[in-house]
C-alpha atoms as a PDB file:
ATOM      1  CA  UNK A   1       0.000   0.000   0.000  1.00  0.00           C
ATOM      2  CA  UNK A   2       2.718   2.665   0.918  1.00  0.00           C
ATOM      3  CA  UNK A   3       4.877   2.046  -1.852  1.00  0.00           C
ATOM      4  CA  UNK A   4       2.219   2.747  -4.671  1.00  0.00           C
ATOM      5  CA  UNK A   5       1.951   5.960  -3.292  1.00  0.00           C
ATOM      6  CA  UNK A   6       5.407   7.694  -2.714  1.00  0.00           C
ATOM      7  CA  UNK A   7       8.091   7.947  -4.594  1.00  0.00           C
ATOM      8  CA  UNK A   8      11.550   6.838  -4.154  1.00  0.00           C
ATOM      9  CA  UNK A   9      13.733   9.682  -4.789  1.00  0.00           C
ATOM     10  CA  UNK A  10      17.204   7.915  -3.750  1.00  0.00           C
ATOM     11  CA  UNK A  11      17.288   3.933  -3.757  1.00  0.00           C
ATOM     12  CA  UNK A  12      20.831   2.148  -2.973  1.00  0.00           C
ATOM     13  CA  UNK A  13      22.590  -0.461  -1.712  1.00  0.00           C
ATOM     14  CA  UNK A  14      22.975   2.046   1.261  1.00  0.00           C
ATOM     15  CA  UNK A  15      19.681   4.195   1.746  1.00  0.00           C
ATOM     16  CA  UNK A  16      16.058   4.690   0.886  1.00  0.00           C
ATOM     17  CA  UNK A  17      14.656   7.827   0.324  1.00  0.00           C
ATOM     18  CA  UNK A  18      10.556   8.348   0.148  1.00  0.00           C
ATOM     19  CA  UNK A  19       8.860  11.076  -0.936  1.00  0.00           C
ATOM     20  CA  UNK A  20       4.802  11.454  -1.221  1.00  0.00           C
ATOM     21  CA  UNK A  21       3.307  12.659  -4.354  1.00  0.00           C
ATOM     22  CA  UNK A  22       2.550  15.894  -2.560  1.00  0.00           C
ATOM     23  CA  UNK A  23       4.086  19.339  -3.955  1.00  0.00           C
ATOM     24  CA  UNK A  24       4.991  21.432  -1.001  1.00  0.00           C
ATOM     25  CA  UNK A  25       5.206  25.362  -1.983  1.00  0.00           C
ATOM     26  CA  UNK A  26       9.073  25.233  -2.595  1.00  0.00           C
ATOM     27  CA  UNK A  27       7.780  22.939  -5.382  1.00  0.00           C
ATOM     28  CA  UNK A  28       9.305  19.961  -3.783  1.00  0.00           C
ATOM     29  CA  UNK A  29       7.766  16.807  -2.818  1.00  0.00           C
ATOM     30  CA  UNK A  30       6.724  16.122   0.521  1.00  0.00           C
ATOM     31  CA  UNK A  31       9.264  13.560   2.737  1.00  0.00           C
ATOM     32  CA  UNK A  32       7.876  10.769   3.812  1.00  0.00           C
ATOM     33  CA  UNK A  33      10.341   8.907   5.201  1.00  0.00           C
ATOM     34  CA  UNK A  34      14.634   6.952   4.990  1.00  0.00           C
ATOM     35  CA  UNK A  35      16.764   4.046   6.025  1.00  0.00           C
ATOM     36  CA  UNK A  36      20.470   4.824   6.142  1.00  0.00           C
ATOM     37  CA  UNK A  37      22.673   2.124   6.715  1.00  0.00           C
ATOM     38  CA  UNK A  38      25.792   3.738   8.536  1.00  0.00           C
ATOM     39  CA  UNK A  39      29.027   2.349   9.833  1.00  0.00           C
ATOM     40  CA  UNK A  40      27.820   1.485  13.175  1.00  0.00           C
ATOM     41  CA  UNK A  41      24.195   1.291  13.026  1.00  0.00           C
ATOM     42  CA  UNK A  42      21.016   2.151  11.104  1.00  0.00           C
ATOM     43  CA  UNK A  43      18.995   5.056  10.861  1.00  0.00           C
ATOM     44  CA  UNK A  44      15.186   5.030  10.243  1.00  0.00           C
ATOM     45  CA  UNK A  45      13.587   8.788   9.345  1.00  0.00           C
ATOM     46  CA  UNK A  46       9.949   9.103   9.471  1.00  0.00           C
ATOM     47  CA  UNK A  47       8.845  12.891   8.552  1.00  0.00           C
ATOM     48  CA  UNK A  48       5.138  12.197   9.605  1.00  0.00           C
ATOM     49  CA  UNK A  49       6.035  12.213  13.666  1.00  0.00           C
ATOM     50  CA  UNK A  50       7.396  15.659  12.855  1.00  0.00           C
ATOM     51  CA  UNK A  51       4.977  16.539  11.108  1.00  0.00           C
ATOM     52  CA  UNK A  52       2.692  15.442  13.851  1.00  0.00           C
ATOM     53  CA  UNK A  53       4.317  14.972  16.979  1.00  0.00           C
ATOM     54  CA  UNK A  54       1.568  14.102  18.460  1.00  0.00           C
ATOM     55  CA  UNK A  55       2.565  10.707  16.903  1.00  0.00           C
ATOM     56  CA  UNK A  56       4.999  10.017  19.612  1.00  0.00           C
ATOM     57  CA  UNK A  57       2.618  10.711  22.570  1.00  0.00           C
ATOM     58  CA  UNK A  58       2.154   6.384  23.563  1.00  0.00           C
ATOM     59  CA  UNK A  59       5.377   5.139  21.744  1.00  0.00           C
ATOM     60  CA  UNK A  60       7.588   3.438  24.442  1.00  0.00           C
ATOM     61  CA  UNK A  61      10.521   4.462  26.298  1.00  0.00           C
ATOM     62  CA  UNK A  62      12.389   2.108  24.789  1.00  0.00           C
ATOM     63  CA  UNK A  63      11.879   3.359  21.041  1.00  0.00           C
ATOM     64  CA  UNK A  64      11.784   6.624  22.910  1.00  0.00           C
ATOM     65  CA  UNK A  65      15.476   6.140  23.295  1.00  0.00           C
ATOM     66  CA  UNK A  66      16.283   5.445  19.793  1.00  0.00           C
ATOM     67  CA  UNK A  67      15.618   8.963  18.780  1.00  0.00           C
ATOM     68  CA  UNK A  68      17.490  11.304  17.435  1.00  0.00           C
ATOM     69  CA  UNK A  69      16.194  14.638  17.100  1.00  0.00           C
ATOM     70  CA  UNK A  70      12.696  15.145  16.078  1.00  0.00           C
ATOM     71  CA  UNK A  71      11.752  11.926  13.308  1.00  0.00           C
ATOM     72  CA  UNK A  72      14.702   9.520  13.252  1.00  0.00           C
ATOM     73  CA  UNK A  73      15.553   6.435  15.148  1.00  0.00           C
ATOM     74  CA  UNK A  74      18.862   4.903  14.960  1.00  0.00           C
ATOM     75  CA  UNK A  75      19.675   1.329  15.764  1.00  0.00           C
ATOM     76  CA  UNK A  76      22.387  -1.001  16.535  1.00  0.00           C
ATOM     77  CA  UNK A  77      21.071  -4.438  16.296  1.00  0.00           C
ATOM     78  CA  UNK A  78      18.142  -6.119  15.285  1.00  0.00           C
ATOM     79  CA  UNK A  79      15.186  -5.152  17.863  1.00  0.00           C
ATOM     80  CA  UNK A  80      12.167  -7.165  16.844  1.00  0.00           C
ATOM     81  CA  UNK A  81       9.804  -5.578  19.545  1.00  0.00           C
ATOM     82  CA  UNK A  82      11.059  -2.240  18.785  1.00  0.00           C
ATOM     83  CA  UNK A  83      10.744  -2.966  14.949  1.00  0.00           C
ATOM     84  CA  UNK A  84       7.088  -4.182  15.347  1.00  0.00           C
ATOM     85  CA  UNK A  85       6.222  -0.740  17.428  1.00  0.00           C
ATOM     86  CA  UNK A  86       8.097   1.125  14.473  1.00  0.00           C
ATOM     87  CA  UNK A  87       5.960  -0.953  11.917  1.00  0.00           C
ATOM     88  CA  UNK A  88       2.658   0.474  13.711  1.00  0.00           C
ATOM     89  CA  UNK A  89       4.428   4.123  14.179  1.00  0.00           C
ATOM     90  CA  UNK A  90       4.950   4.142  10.159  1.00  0.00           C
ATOM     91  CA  UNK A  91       1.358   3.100   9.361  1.00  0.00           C
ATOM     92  CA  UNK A  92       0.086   5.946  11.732  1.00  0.00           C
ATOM     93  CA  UNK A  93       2.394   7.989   9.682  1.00  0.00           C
ATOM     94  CA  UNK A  94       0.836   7.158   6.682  1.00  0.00           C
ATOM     95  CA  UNK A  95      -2.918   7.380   8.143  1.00  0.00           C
ATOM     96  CA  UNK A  96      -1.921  11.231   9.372  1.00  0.00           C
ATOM     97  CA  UNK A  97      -0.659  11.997   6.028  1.00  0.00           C
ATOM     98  CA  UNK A  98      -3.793  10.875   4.568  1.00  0.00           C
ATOM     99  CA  UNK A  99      -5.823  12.758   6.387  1.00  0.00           C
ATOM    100  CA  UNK A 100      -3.644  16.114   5.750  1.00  0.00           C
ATOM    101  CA  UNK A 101      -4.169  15.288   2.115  1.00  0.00           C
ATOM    102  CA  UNK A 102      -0.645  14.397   1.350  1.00  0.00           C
ATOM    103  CA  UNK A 103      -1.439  10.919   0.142  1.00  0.00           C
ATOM    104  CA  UNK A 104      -4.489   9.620  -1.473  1.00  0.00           C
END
């Protein structure tokens, strides 16, 4: 469902950029969301939750402490629980963003 409607705007072996079909007023297209696969860990960027903060208000202090800054999450190893809860964080994403108008 999410990948029909955004638009990968960078795709490697190293990262995966998403935008939405929405044109902001700069003309650009609206972020969505990233992986980054670094050195030393991975980063997942998810522009909804700031967008909408309000997003973050029941996630738990455990993917709490994966944040950096405002949208992204960076991990370290493979955190199944943590990945499920990010799973269900995305598709809230997506839900806000559809309501905003920003994706069919």
């Amino acid at each position: 469902m999410l990948v029909a409607l955004v638009n990968a705007w960078e795709d490697t072996d190293a990262e995966l950029y998403l935008n939405t079909n929405h044109i902001q007023k700069n003309k650009s297209p609206l972020f969505f969301g990233a992986v980054q696969i670094k050195k030393a860990y991975v980063s997942y960027h998810l522009m909804p939750v700031y967008v909408t903060p309000e997003l973050l208000d029941d996630i738990s202090p455990a993917l709490k402490a994966c944040m950096q800054g405002k949208s992204c999450f960076n991990f370290k190893s493979v955190e199944p629980a943590l990945f499920k809860e990010l799973a269900k964080l995305t598709k809230a994403g997506y839900v806000s963003y559809k309501a905003q108008g920003f994706v069919p």
